[in-house]
C-alpha atoms as a PDB file:
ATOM      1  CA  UNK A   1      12.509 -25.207  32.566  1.00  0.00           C
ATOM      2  CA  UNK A   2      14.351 -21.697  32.716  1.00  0.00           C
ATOM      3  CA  UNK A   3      14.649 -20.498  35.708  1.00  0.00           C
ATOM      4  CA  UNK A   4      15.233 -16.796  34.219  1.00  0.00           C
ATOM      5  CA  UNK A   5      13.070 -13.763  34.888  1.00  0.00           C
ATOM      6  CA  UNK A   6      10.450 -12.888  32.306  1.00  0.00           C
ATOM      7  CA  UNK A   7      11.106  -9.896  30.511  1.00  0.00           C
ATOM      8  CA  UNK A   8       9.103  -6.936  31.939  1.00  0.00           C
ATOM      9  CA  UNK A   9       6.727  -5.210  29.673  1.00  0.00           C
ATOM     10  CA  UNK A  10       8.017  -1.522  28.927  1.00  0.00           C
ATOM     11  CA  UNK A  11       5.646   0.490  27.322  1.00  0.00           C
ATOM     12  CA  UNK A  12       6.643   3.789  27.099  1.00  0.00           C
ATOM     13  CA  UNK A  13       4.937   6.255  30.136  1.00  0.00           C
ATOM     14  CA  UNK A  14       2.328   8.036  28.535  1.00  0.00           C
ATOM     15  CA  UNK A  15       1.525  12.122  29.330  1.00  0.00           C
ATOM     16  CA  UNK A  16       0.081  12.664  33.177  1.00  0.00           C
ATOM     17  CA  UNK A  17      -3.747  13.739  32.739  1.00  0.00           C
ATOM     18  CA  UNK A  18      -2.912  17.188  34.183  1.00  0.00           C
ATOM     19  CA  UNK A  19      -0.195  18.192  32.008  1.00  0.00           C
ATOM     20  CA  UNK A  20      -2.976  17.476  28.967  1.00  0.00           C
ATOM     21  CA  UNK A  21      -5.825  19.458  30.968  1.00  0.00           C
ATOM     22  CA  UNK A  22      -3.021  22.652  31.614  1.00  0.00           C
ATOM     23  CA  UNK A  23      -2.449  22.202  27.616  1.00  0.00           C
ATOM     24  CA  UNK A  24      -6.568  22.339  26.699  1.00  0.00           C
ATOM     25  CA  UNK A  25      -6.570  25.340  29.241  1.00  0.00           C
ATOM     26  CA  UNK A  26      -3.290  26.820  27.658  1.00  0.00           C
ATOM     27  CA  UNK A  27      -5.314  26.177  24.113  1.00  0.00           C
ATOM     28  CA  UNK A  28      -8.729  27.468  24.901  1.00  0.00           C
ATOM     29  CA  UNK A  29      -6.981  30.986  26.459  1.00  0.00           C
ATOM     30  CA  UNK A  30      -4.474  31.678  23.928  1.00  0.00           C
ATOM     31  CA  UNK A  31      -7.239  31.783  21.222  1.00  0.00           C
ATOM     32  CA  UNK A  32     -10.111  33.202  23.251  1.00  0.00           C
ATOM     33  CA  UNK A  33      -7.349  35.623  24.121  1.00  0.00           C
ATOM     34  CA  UNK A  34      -6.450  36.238  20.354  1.00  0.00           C
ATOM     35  CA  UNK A  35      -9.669  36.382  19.433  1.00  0.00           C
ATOM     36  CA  UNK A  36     -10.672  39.016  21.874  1.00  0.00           C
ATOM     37  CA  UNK A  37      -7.379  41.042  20.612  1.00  0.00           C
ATOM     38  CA  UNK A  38      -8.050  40.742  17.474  1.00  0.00           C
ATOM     39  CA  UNK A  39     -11.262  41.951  17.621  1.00  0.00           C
ATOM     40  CA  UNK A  40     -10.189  45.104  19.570  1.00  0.00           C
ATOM     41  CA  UNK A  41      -7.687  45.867  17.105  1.00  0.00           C
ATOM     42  CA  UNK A  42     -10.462  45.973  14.591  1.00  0.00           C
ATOM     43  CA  UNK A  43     -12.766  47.614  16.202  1.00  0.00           C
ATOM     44  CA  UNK A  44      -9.836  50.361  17.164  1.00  0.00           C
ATOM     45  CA  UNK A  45      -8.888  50.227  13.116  1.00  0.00           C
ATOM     46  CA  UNK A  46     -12.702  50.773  12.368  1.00  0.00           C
ATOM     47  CA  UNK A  47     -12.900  53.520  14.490  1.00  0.00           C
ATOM     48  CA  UNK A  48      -9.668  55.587  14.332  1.00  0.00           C
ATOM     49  CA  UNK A  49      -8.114  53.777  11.373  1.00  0.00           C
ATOM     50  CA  UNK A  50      -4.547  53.773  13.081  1.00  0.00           C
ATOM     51  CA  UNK A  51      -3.961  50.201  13.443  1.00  0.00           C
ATOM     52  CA  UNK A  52      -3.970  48.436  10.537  1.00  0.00           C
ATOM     53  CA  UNK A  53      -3.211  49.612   6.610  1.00  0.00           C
ATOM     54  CA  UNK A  54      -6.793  50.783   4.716  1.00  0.00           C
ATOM     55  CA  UNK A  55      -7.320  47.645   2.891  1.00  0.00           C
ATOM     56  CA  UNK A  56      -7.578  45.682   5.839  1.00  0.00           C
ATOM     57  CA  UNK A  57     -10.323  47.829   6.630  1.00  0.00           C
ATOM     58  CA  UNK A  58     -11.768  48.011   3.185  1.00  0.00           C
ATOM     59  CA  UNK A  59     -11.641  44.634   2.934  1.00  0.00           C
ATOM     60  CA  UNK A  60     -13.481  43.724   6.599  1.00  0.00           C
ATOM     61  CA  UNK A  61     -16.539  46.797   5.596  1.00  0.00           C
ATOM     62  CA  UNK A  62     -16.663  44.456   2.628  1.00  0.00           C
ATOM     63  CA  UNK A  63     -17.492  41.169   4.408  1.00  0.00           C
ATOM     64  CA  UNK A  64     -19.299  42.683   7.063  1.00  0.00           C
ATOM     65  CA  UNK A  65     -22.183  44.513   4.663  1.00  0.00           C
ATOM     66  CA  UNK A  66     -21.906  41.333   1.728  1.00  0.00           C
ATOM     67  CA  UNK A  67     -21.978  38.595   4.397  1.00  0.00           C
ATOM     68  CA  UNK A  68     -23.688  39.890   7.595  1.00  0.00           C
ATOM     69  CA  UNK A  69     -23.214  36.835  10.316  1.00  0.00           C
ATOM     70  CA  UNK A  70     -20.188  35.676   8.639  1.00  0.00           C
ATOM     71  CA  UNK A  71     -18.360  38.424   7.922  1.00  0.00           C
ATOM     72  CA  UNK A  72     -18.486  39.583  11.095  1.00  0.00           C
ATOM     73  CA  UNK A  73     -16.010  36.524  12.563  1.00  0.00           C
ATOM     74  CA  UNK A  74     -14.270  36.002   9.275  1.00  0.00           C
ATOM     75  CA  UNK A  75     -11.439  38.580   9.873  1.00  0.00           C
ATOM     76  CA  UNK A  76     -11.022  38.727  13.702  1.00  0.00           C
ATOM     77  CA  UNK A  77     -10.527  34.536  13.249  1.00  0.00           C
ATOM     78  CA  UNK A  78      -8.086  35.271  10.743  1.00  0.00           C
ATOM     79  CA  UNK A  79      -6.197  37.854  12.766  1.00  0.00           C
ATOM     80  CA  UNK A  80      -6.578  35.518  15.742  1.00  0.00           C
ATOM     81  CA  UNK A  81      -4.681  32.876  14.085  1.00  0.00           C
ATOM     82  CA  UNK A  82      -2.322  34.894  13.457  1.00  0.00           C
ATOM     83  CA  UNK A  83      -1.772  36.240  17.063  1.00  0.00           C
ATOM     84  CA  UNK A  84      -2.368  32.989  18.413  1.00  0.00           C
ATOM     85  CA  UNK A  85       0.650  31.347  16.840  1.00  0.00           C
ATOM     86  CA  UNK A  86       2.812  34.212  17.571  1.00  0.00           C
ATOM     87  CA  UNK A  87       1.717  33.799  21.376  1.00  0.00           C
ATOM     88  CA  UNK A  88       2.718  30.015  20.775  1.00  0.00           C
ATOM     89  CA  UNK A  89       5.747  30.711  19.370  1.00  0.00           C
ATOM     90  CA  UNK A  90       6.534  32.775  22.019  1.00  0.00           C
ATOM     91  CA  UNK A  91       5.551  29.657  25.066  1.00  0.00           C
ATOM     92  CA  UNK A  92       7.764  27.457  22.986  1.00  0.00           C
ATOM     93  CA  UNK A  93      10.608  29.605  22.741  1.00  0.00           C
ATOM     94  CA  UNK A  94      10.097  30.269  26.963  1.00  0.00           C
ATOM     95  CA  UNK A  95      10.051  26.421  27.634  1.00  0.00           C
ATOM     96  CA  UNK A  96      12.741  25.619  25.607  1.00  0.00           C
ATOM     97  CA  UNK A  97      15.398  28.234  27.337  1.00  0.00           C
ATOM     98  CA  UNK A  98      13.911  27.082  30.535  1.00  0.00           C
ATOM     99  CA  UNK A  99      14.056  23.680  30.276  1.00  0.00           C
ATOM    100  CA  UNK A 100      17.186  23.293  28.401  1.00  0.00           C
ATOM    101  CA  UNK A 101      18.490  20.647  26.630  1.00  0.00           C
ATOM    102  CA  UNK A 102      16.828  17.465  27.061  1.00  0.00           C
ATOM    103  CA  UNK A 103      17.499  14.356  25.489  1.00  0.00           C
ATOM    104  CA  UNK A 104      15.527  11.341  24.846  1.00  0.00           C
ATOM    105  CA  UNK A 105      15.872   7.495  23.770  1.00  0.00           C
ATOM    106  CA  UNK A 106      15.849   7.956  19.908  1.00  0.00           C
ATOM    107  CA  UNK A 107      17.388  11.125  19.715  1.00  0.00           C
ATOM    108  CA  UNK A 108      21.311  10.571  17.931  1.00  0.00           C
ATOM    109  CA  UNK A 109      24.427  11.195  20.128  1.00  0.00           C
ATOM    110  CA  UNK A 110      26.986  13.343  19.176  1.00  0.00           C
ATOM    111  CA  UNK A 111      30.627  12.700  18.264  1.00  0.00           C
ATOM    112  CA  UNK A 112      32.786  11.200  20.931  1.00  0.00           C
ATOM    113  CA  UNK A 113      35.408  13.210  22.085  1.00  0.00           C
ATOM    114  CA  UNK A 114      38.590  11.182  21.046  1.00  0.00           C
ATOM    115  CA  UNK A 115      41.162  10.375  24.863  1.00  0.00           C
ATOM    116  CA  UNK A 116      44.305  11.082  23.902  1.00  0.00           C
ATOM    117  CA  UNK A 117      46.618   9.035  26.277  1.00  0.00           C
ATOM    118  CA  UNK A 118      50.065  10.555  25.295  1.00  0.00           C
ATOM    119  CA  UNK A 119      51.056  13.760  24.076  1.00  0.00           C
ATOM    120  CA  UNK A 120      50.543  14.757  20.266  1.00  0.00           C
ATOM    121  CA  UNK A 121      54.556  14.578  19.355  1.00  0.00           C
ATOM    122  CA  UNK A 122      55.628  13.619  15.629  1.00  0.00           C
ATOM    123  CA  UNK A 123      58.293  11.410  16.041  1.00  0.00           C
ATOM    124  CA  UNK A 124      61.180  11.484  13.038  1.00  0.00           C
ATOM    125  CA  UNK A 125      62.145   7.984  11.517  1.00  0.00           C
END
């Protein structure tokens, strides 16, 4: 019989159960936010046409009067897309500047710096 240790089992930590409840949170209030933006930008566009160029407007009048209940949510979804992945873009670019650089296990090292133990001198032969 060995008389080694057995090998331990590493599995690799999964994500704690907060940080995935802050990131539904972070989801369902960046969109509802977006969504509500959006849909005061329209509104403000419908009203005082200021916002947004006149086929945008044009082309939600369109939706709204050909499809009623659709129509309606078609273009503020759109435009909350939109927002929403600027706002995301925006977090990432936040976390990543405060966070830094941060390395894991599969990621590829960089070049080795070479050690240079005596001077660079050409010697003449």
């Amino acid at each position: 019989m060995r008389n080694s240790p057995r090998p331990k089992d590493t599995k690799p930590k999964g994500l704690h159960p907060v940080w995935r409840g802050i990131g539904f949170i972070l989801i369902i209030v960046v969109f509802g936010g977006s969504f509500w933006a959006s849909s005061v930008l329209l509104d403000l566009n419908r009203t005082k046409g200021w916002v947004m160029p006149y086929a945008v407007a044009q082309l939600q009048y369109m939706l709204i009067h050909q499809v009623p209940f659709v129509g309606a949510y078609i273009m503020p979804v759109g435009f909350a897309l939109l927002i929403s992945i600027f706002v995301y873009a925006l977090i990432v670019i936040l976390y990543g500047a405060v966070r830094g650089p941060v390395t894991g296990p599969y990621d590829i090292r960089g070049p080795r710096k070479k050690r240079r133990d005596r001077p660079n001198i050409r010697k003449c032969r």
